[in-house]
PDB file of N, CA and C in Angstrom:
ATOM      1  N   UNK A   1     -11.316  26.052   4.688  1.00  0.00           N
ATOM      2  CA  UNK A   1     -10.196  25.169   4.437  1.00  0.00           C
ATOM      3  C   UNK A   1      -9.733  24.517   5.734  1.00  0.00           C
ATOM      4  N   UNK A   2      -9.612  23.567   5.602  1.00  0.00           N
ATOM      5  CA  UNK A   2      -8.942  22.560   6.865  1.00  0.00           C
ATOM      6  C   UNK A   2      -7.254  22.291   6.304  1.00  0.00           C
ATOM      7  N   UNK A   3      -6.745  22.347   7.495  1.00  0.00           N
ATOM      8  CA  UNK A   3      -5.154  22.291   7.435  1.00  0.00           C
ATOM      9  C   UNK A   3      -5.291  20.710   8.149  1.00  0.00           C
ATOM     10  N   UNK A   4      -4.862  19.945   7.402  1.00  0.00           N
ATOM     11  CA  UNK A   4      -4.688  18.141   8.162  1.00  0.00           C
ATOM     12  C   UNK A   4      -3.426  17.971   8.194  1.00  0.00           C
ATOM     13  N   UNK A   5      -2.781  17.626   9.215  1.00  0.00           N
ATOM     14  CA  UNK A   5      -1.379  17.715  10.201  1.00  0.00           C
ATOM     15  C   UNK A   5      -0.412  16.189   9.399  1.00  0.00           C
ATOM     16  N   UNK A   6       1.015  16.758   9.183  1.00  0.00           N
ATOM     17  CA  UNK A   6       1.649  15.746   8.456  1.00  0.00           C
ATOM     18  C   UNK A   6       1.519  13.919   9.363  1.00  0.00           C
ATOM     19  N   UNK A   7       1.373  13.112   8.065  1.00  0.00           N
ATOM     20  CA  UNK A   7       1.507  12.032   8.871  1.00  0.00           C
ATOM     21  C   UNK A   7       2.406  11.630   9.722  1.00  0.00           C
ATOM     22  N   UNK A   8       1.903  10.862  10.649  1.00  0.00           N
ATOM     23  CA  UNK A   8       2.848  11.229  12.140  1.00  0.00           C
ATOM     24  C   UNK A   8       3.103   9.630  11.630  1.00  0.00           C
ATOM     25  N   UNK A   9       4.943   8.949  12.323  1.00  0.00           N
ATOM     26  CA  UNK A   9       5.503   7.820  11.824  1.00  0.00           C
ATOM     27  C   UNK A   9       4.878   6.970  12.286  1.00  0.00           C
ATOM     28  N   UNK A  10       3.929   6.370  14.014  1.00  0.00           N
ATOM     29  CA  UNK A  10       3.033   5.500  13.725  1.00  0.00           C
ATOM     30  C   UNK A  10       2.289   4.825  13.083  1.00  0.00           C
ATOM     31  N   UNK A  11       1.231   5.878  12.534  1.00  0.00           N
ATOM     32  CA  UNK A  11       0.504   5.767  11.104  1.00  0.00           C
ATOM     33  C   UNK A  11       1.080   5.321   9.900  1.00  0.00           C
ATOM     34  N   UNK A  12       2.103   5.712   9.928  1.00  0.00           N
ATOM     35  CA  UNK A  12       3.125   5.387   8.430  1.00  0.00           C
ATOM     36  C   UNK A  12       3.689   4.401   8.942  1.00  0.00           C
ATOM     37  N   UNK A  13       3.934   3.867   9.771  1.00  0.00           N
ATOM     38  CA  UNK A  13       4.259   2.348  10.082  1.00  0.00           C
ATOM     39  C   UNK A  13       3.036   1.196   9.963  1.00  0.00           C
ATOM     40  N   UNK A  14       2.279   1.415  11.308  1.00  0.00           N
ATOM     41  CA  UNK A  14       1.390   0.786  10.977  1.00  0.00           C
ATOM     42  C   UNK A  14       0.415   0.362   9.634  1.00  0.00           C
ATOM     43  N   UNK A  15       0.105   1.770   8.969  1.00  0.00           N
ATOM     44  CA  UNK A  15      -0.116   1.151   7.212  1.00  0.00           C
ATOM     45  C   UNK A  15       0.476   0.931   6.440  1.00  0.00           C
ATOM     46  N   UNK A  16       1.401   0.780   6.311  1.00  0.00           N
ATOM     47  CA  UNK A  16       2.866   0.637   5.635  1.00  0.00           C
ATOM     48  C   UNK A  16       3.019  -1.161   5.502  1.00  0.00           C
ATOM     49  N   UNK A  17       3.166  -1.296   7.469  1.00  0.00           N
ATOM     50  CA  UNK A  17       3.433  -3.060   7.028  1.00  0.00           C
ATOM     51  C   UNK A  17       2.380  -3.705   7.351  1.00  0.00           C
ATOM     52  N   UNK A  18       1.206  -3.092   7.332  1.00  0.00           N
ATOM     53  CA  UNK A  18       0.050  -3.709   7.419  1.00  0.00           C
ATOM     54  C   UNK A  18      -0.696  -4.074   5.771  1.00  0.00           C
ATOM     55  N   UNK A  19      -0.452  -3.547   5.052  1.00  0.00           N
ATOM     56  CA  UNK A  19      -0.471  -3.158   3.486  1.00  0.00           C
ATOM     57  C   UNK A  19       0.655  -4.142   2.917  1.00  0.00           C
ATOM     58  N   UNK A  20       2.160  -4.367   3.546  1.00  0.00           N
ATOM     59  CA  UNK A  20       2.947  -5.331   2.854  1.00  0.00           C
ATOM     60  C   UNK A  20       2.418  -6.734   3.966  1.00  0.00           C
ATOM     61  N   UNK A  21       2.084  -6.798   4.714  1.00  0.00           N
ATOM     62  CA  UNK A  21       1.616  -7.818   5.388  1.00  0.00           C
ATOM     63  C   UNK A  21       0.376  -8.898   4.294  1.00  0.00           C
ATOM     64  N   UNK A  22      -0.690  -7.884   3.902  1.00  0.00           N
ATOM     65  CA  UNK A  22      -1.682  -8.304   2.818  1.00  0.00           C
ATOM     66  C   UNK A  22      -1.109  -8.902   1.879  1.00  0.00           C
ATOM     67  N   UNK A  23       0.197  -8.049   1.055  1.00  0.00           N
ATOM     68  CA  UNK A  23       0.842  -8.304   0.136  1.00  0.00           C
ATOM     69  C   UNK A  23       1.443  -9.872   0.220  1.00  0.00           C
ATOM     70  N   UNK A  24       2.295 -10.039   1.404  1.00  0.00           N
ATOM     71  CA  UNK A  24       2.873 -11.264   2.020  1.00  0.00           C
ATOM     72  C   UNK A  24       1.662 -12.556   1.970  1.00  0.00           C
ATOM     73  N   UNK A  25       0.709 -12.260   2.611  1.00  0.00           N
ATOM     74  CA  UNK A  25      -0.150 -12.994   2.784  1.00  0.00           C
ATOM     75  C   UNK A  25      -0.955 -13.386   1.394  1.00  0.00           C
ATOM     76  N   UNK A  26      -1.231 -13.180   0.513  1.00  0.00           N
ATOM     77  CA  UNK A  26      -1.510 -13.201  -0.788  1.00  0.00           C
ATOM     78  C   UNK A  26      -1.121 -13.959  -1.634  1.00  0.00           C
ATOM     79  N   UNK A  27       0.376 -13.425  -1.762  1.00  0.00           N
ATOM     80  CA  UNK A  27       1.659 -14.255  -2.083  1.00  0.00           C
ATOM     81  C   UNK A  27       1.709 -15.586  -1.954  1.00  0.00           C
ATOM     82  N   UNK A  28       1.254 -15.744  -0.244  1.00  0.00           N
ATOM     83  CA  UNK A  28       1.812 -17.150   0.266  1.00  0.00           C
ATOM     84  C   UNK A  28       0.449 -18.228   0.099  1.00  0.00           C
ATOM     85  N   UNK A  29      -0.567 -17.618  -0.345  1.00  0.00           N
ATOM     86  CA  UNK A  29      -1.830 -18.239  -0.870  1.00  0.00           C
ATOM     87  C   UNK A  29      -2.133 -18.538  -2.074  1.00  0.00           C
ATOM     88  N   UNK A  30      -1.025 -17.803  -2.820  1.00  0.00           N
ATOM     89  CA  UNK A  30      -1.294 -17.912  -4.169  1.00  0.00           C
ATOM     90  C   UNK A  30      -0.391 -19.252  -4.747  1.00  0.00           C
ATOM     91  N   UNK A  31       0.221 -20.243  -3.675  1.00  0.00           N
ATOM     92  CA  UNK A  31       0.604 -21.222  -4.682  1.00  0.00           C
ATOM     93  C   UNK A  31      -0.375 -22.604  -4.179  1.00  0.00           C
ATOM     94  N   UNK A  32      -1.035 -22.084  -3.846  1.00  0.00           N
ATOM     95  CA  UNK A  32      -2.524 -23.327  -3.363  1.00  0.00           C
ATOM     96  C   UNK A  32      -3.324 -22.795  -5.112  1.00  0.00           C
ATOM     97  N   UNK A  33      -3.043 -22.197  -6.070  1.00  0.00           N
ATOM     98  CA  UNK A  33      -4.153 -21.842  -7.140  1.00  0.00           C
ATOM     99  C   UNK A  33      -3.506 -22.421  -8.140  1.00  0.00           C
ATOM    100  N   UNK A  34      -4.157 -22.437  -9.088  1.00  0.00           N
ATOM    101  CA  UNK A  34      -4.169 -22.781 -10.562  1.00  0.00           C
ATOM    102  C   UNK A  34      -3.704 -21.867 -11.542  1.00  0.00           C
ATOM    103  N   UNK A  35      -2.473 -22.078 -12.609  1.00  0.00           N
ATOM    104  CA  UNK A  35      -1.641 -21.201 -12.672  1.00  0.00           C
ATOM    105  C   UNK A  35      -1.994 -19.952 -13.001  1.00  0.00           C
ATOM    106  N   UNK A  36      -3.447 -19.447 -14.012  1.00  0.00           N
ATOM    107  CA  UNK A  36      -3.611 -18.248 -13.949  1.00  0.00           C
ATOM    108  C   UNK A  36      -4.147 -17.609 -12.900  1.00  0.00           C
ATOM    109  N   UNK A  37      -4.744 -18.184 -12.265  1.00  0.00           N
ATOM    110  CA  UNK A  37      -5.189 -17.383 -11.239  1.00  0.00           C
ATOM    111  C   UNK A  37      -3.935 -17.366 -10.095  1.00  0.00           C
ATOM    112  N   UNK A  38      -2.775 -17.782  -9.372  1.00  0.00           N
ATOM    113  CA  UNK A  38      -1.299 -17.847  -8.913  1.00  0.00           C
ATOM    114  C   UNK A  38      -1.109 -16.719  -9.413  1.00  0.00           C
ATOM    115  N   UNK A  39      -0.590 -16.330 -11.030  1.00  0.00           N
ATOM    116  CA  UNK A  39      -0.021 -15.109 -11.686  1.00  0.00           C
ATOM    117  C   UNK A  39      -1.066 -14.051 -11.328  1.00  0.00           C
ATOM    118  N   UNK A  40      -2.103 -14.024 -11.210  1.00  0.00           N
ATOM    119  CA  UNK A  40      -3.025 -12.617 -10.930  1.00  0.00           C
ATOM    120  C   UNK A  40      -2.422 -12.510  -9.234  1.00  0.00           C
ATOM    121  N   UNK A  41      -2.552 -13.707  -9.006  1.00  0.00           N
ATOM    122  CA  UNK A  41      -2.365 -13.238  -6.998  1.00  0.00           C
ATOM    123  C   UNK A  41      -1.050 -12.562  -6.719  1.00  0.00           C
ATOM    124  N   UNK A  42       0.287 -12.991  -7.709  1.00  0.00           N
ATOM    125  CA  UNK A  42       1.259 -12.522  -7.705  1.00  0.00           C
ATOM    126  C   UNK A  42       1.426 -11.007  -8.097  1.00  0.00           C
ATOM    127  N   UNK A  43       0.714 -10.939  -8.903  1.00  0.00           N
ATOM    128  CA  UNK A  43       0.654  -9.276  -9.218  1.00  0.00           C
ATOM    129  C   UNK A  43       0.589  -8.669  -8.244  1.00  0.00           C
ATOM    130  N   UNK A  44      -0.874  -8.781  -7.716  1.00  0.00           N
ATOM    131  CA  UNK A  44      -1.632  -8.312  -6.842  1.00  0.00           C
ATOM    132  C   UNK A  44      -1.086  -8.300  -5.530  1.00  0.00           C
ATOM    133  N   UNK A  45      -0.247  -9.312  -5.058  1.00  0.00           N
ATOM    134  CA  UNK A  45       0.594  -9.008  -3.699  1.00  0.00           C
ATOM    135  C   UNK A  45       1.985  -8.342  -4.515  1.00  0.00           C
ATOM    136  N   UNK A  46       2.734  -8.086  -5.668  1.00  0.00           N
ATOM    137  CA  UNK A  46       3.651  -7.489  -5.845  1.00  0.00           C
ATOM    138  C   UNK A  46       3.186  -5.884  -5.560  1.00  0.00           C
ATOM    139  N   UNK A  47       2.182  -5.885  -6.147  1.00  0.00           N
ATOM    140  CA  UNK A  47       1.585  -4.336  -6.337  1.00  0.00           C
ATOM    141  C   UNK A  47       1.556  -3.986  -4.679  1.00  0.00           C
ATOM    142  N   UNK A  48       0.703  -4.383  -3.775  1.00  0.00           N
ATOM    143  CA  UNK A  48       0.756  -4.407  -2.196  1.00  0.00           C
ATOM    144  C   UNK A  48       1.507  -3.749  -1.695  1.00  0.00           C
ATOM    145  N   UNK A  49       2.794  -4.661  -1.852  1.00  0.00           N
ATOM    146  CA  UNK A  49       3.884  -4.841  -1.351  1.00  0.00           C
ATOM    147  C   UNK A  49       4.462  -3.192  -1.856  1.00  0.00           C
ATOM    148  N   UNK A  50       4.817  -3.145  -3.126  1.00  0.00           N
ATOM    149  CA  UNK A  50       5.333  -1.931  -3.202  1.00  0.00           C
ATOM    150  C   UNK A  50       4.521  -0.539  -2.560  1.00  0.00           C
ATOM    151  N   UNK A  51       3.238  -0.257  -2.704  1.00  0.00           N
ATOM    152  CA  UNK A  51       2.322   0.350  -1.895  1.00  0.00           C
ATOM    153  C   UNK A  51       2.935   0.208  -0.712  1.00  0.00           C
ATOM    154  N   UNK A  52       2.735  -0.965   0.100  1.00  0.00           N
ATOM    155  CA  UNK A  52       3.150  -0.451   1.399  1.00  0.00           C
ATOM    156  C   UNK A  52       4.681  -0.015   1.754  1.00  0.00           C
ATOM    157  N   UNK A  53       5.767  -0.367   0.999  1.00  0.00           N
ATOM    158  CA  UNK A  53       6.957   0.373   0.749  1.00  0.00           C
ATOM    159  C   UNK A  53       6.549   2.026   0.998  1.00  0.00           C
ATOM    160  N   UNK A  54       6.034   2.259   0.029  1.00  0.00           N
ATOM    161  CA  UNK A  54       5.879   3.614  -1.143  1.00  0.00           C
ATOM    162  C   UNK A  54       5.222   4.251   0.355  1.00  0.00           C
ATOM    163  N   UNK A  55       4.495   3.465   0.891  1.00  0.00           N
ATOM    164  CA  UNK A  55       4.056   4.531   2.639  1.00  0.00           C
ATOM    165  C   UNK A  55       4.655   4.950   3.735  1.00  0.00           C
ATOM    166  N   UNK A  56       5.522   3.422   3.581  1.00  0.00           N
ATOM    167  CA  UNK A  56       6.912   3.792   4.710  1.00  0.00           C
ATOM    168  C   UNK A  56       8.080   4.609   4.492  1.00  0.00           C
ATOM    169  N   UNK A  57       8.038   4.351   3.229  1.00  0.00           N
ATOM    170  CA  UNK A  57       8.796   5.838   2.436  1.00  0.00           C
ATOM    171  C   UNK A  57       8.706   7.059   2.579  1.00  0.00           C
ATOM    172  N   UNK A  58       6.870   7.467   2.793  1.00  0.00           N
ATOM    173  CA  UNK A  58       6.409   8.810   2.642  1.00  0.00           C
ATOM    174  C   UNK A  58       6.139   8.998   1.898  1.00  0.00           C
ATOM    175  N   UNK A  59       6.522   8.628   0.052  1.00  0.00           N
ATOM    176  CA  UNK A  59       6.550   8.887  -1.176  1.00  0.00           C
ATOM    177  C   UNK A  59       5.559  10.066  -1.428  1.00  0.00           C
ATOM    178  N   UNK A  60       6.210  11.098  -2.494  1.00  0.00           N
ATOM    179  CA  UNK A  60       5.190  12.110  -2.601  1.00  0.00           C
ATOM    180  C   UNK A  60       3.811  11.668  -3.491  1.00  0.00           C
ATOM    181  N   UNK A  61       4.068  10.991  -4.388  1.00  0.00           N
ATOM    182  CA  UNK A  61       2.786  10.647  -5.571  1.00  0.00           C
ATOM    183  C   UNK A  61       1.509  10.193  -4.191  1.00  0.00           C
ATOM    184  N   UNK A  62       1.668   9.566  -2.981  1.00  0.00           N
ATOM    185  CA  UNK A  62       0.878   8.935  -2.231  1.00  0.00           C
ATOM    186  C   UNK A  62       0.011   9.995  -1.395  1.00  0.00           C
ATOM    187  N   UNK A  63       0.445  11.356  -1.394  1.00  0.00           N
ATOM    188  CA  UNK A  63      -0.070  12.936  -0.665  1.00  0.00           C
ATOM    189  C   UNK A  63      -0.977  13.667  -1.710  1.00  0.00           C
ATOM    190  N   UNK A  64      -1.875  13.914  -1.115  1.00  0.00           N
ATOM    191  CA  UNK A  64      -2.483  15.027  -2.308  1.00  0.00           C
ATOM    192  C   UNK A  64      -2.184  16.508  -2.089  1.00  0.00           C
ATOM    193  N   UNK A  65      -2.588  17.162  -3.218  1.00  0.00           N
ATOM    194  CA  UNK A  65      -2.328  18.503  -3.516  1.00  0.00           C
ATOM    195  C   UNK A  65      -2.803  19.534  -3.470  1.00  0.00           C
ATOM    196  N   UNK A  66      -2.686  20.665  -3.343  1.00  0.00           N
ATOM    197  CA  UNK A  66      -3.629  21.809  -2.979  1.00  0.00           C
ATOM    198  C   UNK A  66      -4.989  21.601  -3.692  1.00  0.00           C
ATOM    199  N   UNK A  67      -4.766  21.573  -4.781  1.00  0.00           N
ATOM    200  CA  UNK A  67      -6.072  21.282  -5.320  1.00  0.00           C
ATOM    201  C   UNK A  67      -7.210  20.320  -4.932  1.00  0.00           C
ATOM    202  N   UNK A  68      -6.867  19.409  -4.423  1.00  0.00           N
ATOM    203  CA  UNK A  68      -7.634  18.163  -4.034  1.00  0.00           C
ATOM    204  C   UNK A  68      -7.869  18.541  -2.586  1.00  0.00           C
ATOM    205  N   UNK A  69      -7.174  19.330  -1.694  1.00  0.00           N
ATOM    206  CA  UNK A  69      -7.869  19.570  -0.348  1.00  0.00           C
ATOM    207  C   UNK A  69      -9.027  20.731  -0.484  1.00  0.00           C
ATOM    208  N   UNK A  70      -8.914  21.224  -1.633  1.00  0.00           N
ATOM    209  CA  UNK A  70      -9.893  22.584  -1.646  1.00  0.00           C
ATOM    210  C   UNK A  70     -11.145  22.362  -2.021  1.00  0.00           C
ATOM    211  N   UNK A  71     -11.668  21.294  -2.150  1.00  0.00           N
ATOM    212  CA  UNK A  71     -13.103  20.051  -2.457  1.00  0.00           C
ATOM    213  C   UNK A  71     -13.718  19.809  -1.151  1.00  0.00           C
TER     214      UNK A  71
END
């Protein structure tokens, strides 16, 4: 068994707004498209965006569980 050390706040910064950065960037590309494809890009940077929230947060659903380190 390997013990892997809590994420340190660098890391959780750096992927955090690097992940809402994508999100941002997505967003701001998606009104150069055609309207269904705009609404998919919008998803898709909404979804991002909350992800990279949900990292800078820490959020637990985003950590795995005993079970999944024992693989």
């Amino acid at each position: 068994m390997s013990t892997k050390p809590d994420d340190c706040l660098p890391c959780r910064l750096i992927s955090g707004f690097g992940v809402m950065g994508m999100g941002a960037y997505i967003y701001h590309q998606a009104a150069r498209r055609k309207p269904v494809e705009r609404n998919i890009m919008k998803i898709i940077s909404v979804g991002a965006i909350l992800l990279g929230a949900a990292r800078l947060l820490n959020m637990e659903f985003l950590k795995s569980t005993k079970s999944d380190q024992s693989r």
